[in-house]
C-alpha atoms as a PDB file:
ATOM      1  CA  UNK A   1       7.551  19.527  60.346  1.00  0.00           C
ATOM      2  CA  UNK A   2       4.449  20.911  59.316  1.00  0.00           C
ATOM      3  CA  UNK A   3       4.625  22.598  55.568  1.00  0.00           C
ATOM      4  CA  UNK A   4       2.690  25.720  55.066  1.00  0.00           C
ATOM      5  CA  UNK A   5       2.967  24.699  51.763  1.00  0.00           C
ATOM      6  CA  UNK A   6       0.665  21.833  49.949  1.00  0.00           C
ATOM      7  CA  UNK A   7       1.778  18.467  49.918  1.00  0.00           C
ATOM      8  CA  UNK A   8       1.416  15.428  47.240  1.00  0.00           C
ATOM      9  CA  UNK A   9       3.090  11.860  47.379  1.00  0.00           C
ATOM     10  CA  UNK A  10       3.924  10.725  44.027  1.00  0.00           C
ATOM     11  CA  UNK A  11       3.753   7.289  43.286  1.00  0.00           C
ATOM     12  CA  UNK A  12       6.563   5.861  40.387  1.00  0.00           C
ATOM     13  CA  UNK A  13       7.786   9.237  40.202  1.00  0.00           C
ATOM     14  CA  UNK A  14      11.589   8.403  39.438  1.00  0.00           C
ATOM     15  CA  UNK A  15      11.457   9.097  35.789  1.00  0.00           C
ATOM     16  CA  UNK A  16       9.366   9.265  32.871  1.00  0.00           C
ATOM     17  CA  UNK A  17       5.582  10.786  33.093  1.00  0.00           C
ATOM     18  CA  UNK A  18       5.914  10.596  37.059  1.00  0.00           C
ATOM     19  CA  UNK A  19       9.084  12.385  37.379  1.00  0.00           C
ATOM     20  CA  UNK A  20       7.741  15.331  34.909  1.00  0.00           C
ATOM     21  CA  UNK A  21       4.094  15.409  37.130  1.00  0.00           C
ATOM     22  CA  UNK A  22       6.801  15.538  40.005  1.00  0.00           C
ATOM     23  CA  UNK A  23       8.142  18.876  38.312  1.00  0.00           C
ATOM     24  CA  UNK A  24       5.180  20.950  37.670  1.00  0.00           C
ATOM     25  CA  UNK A  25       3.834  20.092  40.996  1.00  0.00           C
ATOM     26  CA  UNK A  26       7.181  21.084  42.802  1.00  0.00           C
ATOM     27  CA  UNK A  27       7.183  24.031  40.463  1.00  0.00           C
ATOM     28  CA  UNK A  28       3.487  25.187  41.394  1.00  0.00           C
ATOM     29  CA  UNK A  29       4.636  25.203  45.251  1.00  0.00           C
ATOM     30  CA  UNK A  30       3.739  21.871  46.263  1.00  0.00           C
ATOM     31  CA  UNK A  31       6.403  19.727  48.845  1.00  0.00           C
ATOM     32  CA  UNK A  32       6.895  16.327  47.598  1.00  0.00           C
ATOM     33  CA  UNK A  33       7.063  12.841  48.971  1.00  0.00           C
ATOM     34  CA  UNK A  34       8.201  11.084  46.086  1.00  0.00           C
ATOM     35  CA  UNK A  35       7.944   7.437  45.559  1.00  0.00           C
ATOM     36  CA  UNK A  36      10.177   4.787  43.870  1.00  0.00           C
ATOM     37  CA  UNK A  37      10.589   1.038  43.556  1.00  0.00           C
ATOM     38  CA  UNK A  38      13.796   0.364  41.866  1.00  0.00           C
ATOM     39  CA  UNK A  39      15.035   3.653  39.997  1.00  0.00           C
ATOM     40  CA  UNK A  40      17.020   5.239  42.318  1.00  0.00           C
ATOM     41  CA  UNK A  41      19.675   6.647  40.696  1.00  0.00           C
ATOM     42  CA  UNK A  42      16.751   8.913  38.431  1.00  0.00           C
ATOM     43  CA  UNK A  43      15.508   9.126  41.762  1.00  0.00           C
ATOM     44  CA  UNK A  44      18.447  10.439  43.239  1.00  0.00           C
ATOM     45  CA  UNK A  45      18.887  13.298  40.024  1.00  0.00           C
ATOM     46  CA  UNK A  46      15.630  14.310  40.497  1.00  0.00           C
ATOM     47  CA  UNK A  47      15.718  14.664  44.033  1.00  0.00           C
ATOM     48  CA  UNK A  48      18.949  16.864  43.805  1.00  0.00           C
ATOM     49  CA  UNK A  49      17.044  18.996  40.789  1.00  0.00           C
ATOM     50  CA  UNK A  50      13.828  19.158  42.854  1.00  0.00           C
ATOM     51  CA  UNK A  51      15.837  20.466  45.869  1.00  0.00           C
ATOM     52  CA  UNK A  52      18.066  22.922  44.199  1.00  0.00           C
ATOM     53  CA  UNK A  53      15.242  24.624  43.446  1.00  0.00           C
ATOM     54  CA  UNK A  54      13.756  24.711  46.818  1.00  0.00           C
ATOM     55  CA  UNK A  55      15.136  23.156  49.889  1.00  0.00           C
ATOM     56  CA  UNK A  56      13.897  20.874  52.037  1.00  0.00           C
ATOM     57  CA  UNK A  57      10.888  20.182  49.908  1.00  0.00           C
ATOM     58  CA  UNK A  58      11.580  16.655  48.952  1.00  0.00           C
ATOM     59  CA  UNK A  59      11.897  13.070  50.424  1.00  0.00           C
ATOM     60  CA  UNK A  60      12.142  10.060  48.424  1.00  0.00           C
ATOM     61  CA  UNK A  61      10.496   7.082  49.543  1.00  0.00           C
ATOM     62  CA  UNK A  62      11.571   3.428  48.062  1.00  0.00           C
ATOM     63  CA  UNK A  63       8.612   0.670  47.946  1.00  0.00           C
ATOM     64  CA  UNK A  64       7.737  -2.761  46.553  1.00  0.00           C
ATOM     65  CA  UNK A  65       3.661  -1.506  46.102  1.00  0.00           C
ATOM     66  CA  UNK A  66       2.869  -5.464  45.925  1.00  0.00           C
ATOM     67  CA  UNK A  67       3.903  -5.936  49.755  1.00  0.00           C
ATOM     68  CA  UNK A  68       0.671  -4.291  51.325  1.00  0.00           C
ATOM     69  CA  UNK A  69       2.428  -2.625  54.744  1.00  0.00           C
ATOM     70  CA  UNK A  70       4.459  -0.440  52.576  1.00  0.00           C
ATOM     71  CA  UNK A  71       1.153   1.239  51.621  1.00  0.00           C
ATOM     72  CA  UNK A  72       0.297   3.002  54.839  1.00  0.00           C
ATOM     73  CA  UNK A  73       3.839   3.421  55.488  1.00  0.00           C
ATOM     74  CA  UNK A  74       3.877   5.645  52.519  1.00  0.00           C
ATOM     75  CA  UNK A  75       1.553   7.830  53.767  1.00  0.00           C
ATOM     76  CA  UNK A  76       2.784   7.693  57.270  1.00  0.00           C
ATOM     77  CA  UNK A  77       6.013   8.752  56.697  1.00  0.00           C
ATOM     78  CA  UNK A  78       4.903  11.718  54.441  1.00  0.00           C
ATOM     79  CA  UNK A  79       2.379  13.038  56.965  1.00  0.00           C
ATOM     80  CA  UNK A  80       5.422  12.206  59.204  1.00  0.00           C
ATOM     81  CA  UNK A  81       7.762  14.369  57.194  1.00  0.00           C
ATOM     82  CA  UNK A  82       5.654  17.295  56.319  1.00  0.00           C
ATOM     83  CA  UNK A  83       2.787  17.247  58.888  1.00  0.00           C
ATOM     84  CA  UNK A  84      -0.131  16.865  55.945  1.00  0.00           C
ATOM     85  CA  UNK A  85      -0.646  15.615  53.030  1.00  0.00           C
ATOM     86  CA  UNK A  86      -3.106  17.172  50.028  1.00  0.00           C
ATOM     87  CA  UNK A  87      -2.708  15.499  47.131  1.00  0.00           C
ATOM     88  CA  UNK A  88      -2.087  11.618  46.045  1.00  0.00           C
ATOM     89  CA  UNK A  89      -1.146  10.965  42.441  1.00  0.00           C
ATOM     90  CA  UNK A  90      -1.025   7.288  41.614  1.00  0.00           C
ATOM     91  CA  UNK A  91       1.204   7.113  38.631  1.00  0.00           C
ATOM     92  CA  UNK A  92       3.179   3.791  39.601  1.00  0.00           C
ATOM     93  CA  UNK A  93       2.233   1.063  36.898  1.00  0.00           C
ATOM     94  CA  UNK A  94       2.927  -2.176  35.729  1.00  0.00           C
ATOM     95  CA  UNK A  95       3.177  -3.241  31.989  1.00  0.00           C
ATOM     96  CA  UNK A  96       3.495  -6.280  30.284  1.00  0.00           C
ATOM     97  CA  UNK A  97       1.482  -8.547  27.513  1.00  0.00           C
ATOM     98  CA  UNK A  98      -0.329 -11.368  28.826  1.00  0.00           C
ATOM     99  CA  UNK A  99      -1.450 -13.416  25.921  1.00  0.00           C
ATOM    100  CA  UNK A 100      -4.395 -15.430  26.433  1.00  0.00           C
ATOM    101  CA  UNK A 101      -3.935 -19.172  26.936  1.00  0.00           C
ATOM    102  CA  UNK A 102      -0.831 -18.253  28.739  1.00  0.00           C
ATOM    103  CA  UNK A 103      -1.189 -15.936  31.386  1.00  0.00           C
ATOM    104  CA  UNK A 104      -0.364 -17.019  34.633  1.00  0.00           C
ATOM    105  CA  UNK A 105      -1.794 -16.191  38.040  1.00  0.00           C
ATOM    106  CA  UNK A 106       1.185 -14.311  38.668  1.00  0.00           C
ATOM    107  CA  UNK A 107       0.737 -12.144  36.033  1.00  0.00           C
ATOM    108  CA  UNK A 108      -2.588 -11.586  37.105  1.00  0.00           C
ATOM    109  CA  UNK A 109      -1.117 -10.742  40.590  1.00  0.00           C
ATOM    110  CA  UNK A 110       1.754  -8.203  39.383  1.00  0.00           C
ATOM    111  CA  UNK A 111      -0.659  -6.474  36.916  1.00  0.00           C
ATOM    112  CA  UNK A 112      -3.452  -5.877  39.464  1.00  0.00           C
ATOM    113  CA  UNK A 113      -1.372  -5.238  42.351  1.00  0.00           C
ATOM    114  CA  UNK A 114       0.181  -1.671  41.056  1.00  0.00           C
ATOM    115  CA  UNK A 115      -1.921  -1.013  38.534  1.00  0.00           C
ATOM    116  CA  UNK A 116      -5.673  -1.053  40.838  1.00  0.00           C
ATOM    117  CA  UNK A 117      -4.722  -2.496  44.394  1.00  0.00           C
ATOM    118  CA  UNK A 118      -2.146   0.122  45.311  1.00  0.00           C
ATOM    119  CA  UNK A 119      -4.117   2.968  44.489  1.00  0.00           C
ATOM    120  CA  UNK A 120      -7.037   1.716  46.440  1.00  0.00           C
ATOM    121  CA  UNK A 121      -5.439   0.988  49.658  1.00  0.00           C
ATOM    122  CA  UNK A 122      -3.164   4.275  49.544  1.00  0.00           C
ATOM    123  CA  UNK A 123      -6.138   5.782  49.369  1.00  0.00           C
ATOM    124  CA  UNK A 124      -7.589   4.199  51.817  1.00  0.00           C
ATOM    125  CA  UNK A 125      -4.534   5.177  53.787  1.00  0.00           C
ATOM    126  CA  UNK A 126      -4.557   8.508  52.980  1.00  0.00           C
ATOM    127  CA  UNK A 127      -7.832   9.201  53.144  1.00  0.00           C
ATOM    128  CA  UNK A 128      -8.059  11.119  56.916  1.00  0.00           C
ATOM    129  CA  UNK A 129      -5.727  13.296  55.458  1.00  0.00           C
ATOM    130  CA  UNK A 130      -6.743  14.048  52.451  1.00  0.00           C
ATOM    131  CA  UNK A 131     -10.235  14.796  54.291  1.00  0.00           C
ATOM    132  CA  UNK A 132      -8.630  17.172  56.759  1.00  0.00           C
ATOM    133  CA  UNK A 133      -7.048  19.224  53.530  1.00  0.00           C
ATOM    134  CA  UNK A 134     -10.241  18.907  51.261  1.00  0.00           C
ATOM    135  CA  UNK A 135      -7.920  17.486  48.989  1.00  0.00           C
ATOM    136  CA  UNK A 136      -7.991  15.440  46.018  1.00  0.00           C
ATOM    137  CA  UNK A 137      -6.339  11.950  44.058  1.00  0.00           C
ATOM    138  CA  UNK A 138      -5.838  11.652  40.659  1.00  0.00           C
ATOM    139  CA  UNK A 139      -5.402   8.011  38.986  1.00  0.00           C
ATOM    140  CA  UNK A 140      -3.467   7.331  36.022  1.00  0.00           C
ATOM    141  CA  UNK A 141      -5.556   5.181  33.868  1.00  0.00           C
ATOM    142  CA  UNK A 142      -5.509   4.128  30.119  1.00  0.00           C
ATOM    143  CA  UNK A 143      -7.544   4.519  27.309  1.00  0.00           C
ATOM    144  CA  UNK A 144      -7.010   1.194  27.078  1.00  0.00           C
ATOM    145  CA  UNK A 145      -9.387   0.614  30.276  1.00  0.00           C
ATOM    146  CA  UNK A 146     -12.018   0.933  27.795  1.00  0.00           C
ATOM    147  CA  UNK A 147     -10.660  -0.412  24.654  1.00  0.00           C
ATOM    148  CA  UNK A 148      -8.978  -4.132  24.843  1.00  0.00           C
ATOM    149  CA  UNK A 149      -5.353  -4.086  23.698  1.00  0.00           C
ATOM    150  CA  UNK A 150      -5.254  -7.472  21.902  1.00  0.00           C
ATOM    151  CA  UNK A 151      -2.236  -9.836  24.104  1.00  0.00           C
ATOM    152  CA  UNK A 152      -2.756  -7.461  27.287  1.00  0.00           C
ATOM    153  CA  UNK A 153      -5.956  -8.824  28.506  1.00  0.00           C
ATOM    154  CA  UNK A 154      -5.145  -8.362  32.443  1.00  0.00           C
ATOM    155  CA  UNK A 155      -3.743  -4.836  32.402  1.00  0.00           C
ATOM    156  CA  UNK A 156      -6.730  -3.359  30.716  1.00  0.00           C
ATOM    157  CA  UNK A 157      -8.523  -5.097  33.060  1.00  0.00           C
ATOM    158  CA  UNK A 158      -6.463  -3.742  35.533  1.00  0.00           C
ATOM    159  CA  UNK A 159      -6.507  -0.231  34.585  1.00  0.00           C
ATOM    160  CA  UNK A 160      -9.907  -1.219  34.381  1.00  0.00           C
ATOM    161  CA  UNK A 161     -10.601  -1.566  37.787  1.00  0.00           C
ATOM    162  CA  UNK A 162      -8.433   1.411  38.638  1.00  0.00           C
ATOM    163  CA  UNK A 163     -11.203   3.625  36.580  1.00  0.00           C
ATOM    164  CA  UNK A 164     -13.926   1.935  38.568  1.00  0.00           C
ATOM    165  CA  UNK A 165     -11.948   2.796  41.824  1.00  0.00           C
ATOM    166  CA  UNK A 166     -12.057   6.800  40.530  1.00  0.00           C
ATOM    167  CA  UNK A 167     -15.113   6.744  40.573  1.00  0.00           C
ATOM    168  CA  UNK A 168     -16.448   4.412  43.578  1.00  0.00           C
ATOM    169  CA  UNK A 169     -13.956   6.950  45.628  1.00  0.00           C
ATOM    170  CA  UNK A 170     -15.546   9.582  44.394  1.00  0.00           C
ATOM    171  CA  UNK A 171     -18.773   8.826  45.993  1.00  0.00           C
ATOM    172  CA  UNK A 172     -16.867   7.338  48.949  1.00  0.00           C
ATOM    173  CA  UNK A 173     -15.079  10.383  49.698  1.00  0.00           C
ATOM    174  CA  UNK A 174     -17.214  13.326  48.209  1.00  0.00           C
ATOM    175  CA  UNK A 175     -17.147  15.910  49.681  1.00  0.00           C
ATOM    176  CA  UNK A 176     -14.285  16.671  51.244  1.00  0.00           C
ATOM    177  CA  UNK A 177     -12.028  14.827  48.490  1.00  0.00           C
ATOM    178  CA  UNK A 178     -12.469  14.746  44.717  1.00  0.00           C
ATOM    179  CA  UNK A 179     -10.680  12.054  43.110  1.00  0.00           C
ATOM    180  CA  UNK A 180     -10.421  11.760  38.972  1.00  0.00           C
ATOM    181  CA  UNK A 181      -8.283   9.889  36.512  1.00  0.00           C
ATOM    182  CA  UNK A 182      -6.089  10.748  33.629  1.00  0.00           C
ATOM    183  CA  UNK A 183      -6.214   8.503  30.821  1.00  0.00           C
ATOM    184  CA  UNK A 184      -3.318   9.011  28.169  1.00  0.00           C
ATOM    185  CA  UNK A 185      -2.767   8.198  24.846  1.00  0.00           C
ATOM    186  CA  UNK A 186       0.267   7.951  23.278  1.00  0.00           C
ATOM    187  CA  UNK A 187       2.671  10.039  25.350  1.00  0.00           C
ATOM    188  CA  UNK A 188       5.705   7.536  24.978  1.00  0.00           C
ATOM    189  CA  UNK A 189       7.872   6.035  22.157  1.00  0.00           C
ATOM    190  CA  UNK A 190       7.816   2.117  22.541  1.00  0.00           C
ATOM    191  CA  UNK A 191       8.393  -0.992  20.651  1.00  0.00           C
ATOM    192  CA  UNK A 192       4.491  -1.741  20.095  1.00  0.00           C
ATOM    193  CA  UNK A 193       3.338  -1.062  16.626  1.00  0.00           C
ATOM    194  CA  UNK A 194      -0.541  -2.224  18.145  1.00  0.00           C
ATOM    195  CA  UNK A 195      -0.089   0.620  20.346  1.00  0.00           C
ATOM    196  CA  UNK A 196       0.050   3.051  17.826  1.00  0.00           C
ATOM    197  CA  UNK A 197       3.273   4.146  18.808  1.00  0.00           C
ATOM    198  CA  UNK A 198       5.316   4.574  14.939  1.00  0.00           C
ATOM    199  CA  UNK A 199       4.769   7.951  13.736  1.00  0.00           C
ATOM    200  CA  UNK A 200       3.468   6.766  10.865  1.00  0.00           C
ATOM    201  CA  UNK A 201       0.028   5.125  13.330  1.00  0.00           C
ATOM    202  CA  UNK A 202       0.184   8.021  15.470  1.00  0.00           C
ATOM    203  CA  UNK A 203      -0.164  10.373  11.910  1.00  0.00           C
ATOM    204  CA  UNK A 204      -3.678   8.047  11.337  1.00  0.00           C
ATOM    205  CA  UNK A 205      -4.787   7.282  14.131  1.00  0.00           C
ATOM    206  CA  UNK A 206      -4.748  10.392  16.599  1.00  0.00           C
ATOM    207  CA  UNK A 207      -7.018  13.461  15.268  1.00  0.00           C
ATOM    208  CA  UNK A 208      -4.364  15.515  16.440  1.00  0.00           C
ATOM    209  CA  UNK A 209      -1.496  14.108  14.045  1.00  0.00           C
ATOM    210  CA  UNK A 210       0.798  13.953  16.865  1.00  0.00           C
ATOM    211  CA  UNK A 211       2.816  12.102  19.646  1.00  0.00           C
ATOM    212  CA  UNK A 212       1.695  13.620  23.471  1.00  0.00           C
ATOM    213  CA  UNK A 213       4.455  14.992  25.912  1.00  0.00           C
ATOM    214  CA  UNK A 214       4.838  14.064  29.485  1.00  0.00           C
ATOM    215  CA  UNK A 215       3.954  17.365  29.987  1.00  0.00           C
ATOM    216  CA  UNK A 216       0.458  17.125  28.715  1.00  0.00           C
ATOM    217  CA  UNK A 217       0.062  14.770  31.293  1.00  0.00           C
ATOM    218  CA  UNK A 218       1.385  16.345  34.063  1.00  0.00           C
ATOM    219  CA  UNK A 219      -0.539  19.666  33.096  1.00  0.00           C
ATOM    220  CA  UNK A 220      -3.856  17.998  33.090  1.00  0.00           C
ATOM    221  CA  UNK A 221      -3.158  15.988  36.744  1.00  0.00           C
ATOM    222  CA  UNK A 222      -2.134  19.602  38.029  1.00  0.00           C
ATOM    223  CA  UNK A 223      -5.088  21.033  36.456  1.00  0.00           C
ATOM    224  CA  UNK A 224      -7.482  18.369  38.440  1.00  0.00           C
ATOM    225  CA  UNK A 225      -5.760  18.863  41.821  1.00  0.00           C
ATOM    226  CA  UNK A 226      -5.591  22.687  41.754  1.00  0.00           C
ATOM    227  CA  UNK A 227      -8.330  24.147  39.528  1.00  0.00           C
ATOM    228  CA  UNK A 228     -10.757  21.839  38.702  1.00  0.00           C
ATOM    229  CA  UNK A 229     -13.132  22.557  42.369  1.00  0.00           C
ATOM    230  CA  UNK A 230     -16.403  21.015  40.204  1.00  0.00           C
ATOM    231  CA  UNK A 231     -14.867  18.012  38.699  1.00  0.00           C
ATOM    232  CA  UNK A 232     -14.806  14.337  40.663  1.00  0.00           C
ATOM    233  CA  UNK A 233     -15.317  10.928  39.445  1.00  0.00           C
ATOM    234  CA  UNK A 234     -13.772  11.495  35.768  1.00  0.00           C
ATOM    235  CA  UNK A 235     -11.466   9.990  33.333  1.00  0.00           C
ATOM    236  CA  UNK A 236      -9.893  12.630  31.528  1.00  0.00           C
ATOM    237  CA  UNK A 237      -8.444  11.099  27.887  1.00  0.00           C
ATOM    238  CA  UNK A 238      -5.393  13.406  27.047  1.00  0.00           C
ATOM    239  CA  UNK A 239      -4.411  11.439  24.150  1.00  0.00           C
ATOM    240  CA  UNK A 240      -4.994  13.398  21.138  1.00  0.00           C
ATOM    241  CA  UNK A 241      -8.015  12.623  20.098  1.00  0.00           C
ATOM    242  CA  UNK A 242      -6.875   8.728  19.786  1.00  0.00           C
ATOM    243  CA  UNK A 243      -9.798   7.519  21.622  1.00  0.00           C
ATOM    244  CA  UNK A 244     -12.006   8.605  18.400  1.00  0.00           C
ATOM    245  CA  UNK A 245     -10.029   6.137  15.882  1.00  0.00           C
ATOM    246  CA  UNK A 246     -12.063   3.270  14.425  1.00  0.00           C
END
């Protein structure tokens, strides 16, 4: 099949910020390859709501982004389903503290592997096609890339790396593709007081007084893929002004 219409693959798009970037991209007329590694009955709801909108406009593809082969697959089979492929949104991430003195190698290796390897070799991957399009990545970062979240050393060294990947890709791929990040803030409720995630931390320490949406994500990553033609190699904070806090 070859799709008249755009095409992105979605990586950890089951639920949460990936499934909502799934919806405004499906909503702005893109076909979706739609990737998962363990939520598939969200994936399975969302599939059925992408598709009763619009037909034959999604697949859902299930990966472990650790074992490297599924990477190209990923791509293979999307180019396979819908003949091209335009955008690549690397949402998939993995979270967990890693307090020094105890981390483990393994850690290291399950941080790093979704959070910077993945992206890199599915862009890698995707990269002919993306080329052929003059299309464009975005990266889902972290304003922690930039500012160390005390007991999760590794993944803001991860997401680290993944910002560093933006923009070495940038150069690698300019200019056919553009490829930027999104960094957000405090989009999600969570159990991590350091994180500023009580409403009374969000209240201090975000100039806009507020909790983000998943939306104000997925806005911003549609924004960079479809009108943003003069914008490459950045790392877009949508966090409410939290980056500013002292």
């Amino acid at each position: 099949m070859d799709s008249a219409r755009p095409v992105a693959l979605v990586t950890g798009a089951a639920k949460r910020i990936g499934a909502q970037i799934a919806r405004r991209l499906h909503a702005h007329g893109y076909d979706l390859a739609l990737h998962y590694r363990s939520s598939q009955t969200e994936m399975d709801a969302l599939v059925r709501e992408l598709e009763s909108a619009r037909a034959d406009s999604v697949i859902a593809l299930q990966a472990e982004l650790a074992e490297f082969d599924r990477l190209p697959e990923l791509v293979a089979r999307t180019v396979g389903r819908f003949g091209r492929l335009d955008a690549l949104v690397n949402n998939a991430s993995t979270y967990f503290s890693t307090p020094f003195g105890s981390a483990t190698p393994q850690q290291w290796d399950a941080l790093f592997a979704s959070n910077a390897r993945a992206p890199y070799f599915l862009a890698q991957a995707a990269a002919p096609h993306l080329q052929a399009a003059r299309g464009a990545i975005v990266n889902i970062a972290d304003i922690y890339a930039d500012r160390p979240l005390r007991g999760h050393s590794v993944y803001c060294m991860a997401k680290a790396a993944l910002v560093m990947a933006t923009k070495a890709l940038a150069v690698e791929l300019g200019p056919d593709v553009r490829v930027n990040a999104v960094a957000p803030g405090n989009i999600l409720w969570s159990d991590n007081p350091v994180k500023a995630e009580t409403l009374d931390t969000v209240q201090k320490r975000t100039a806009l007084a507020r909790q983000g949406e998943p939306d104000d994500i997925a806005g911003t990553v549609l924004w960079l893929l479809t009108a943003a033609p003069y914008v490459t190699g950045q790392v877009l904070a949508v966090d409410g002004g939290r980056n500013l806090s002292i």
